[in-house]
Protein backbone atom coordinates (compact mmCIF):
# COMPACT_ATOMS: atom_id res chain seq x y z
CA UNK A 1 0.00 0.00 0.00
CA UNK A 2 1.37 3.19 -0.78
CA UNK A 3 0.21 5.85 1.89
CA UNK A 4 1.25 9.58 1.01
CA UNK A 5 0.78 11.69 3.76
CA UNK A 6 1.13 15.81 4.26
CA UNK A 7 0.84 17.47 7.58
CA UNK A 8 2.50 16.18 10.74
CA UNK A 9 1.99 13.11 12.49
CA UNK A 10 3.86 9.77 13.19
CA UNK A 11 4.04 6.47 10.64
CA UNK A 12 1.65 5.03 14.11
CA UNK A 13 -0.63 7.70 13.27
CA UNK A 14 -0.81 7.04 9.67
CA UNK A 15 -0.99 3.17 10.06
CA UNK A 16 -4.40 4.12 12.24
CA UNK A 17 -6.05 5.72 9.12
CA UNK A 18 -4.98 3.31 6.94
CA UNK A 19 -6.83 0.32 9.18
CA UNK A 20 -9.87 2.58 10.11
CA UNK A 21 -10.91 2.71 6.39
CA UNK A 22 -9.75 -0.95 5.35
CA UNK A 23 -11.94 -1.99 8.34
CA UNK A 24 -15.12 0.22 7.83
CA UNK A 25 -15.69 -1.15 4.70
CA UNK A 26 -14.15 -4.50 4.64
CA UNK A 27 -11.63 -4.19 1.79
CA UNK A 28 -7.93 -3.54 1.14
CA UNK A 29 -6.18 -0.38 0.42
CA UNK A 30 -3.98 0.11 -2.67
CA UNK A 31 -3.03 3.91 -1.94
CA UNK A 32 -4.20 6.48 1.04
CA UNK A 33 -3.28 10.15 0.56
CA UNK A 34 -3.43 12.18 4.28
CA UNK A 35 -3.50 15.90 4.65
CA UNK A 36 -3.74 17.25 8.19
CA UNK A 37 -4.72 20.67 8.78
CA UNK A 38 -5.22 21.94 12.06
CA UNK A 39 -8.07 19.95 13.33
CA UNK A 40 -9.12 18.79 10.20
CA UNK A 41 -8.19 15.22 8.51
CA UNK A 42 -8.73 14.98 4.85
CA UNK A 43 -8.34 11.00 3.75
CA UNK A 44 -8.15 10.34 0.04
CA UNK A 45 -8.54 6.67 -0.82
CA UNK A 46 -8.35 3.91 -3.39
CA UNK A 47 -9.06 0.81 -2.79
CA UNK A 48 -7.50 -2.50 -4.30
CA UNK A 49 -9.01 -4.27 -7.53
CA UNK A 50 -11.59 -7.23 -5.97
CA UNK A 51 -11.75 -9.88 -8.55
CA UNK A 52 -14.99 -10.67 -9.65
CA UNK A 53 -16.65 -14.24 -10.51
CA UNK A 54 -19.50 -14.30 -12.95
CA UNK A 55 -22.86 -15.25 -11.55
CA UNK A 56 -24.85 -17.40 -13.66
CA UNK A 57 -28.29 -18.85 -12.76
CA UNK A 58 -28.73 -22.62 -13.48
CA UNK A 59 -31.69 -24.68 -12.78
CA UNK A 60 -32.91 -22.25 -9.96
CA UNK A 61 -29.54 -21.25 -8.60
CA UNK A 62 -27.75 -18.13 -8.89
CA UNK A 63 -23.91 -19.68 -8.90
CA UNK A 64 -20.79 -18.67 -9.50
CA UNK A 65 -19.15 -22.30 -10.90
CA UNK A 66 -20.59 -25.47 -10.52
CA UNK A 67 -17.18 -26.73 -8.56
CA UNK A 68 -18.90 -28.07 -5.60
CA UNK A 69 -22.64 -29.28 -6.73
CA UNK A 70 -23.23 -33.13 -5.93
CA UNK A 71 -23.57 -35.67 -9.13
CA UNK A 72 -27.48 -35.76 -9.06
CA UNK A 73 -27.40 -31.54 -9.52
CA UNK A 74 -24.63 -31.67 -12.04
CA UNK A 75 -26.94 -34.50 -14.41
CA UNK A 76 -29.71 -31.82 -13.86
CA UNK A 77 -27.98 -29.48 -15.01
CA UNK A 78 -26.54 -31.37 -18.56
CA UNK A 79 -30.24 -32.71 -18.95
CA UNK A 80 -31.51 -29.33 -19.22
CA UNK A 81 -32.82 -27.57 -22.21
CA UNK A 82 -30.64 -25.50 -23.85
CA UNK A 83 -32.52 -22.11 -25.79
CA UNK A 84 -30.85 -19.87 -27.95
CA UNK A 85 -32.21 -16.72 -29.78
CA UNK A 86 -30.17 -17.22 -32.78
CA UNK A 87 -31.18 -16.74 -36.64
CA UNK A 88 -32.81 -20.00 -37.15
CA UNK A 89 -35.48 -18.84 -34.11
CA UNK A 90 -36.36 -16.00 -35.24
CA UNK A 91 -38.07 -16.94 -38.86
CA UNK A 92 -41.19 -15.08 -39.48
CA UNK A 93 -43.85 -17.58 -39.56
């Protein structure tokens, strides 16, 4: 993490900012920017890329990979029908 800091207070200090916001909302820091004035603490933030899983829903589920279903949900699951809106589906009757 890369915390830039302007004013005048200790690395403790900074290192108390730093876990305030990654603990408020639960995610990691990738650069803080602190400017102390007086009384007043402005805290500019970014927080760290969170890698995202696509969510697909299959036979009732909303899932992100199909990793950990048993064998009787995974046969469901290849026994299902299959649509698709392609060219062949959409000839004007």
């Amino acid at each position: 993490m890369n915390i830039k800091f302007t004013g005048n207070a200790g690395k403790a200090e900074q290192q108390l900012y730093a876990d305030y916001i990654e603990k408020k909302y639960n995610r990691k820091l990738e650069a803080l920017d602190i400017r102390l004035d007086g009384e007043y603490v402005d805290l500019d933030y970014k927080f760290a890329d969170v890698p995202f899983d696509r969510i697909r829903r299959i036979t009732g589920y909303l899932v992100g990979t199909m990793d950990n279903w048993n064998d009787a949900k995974s046969s469901e699951e290849s026994d299902r029908v299959k649509h698709s809106i392609g060219q062949d589906s959409m000839e004007v009757l």
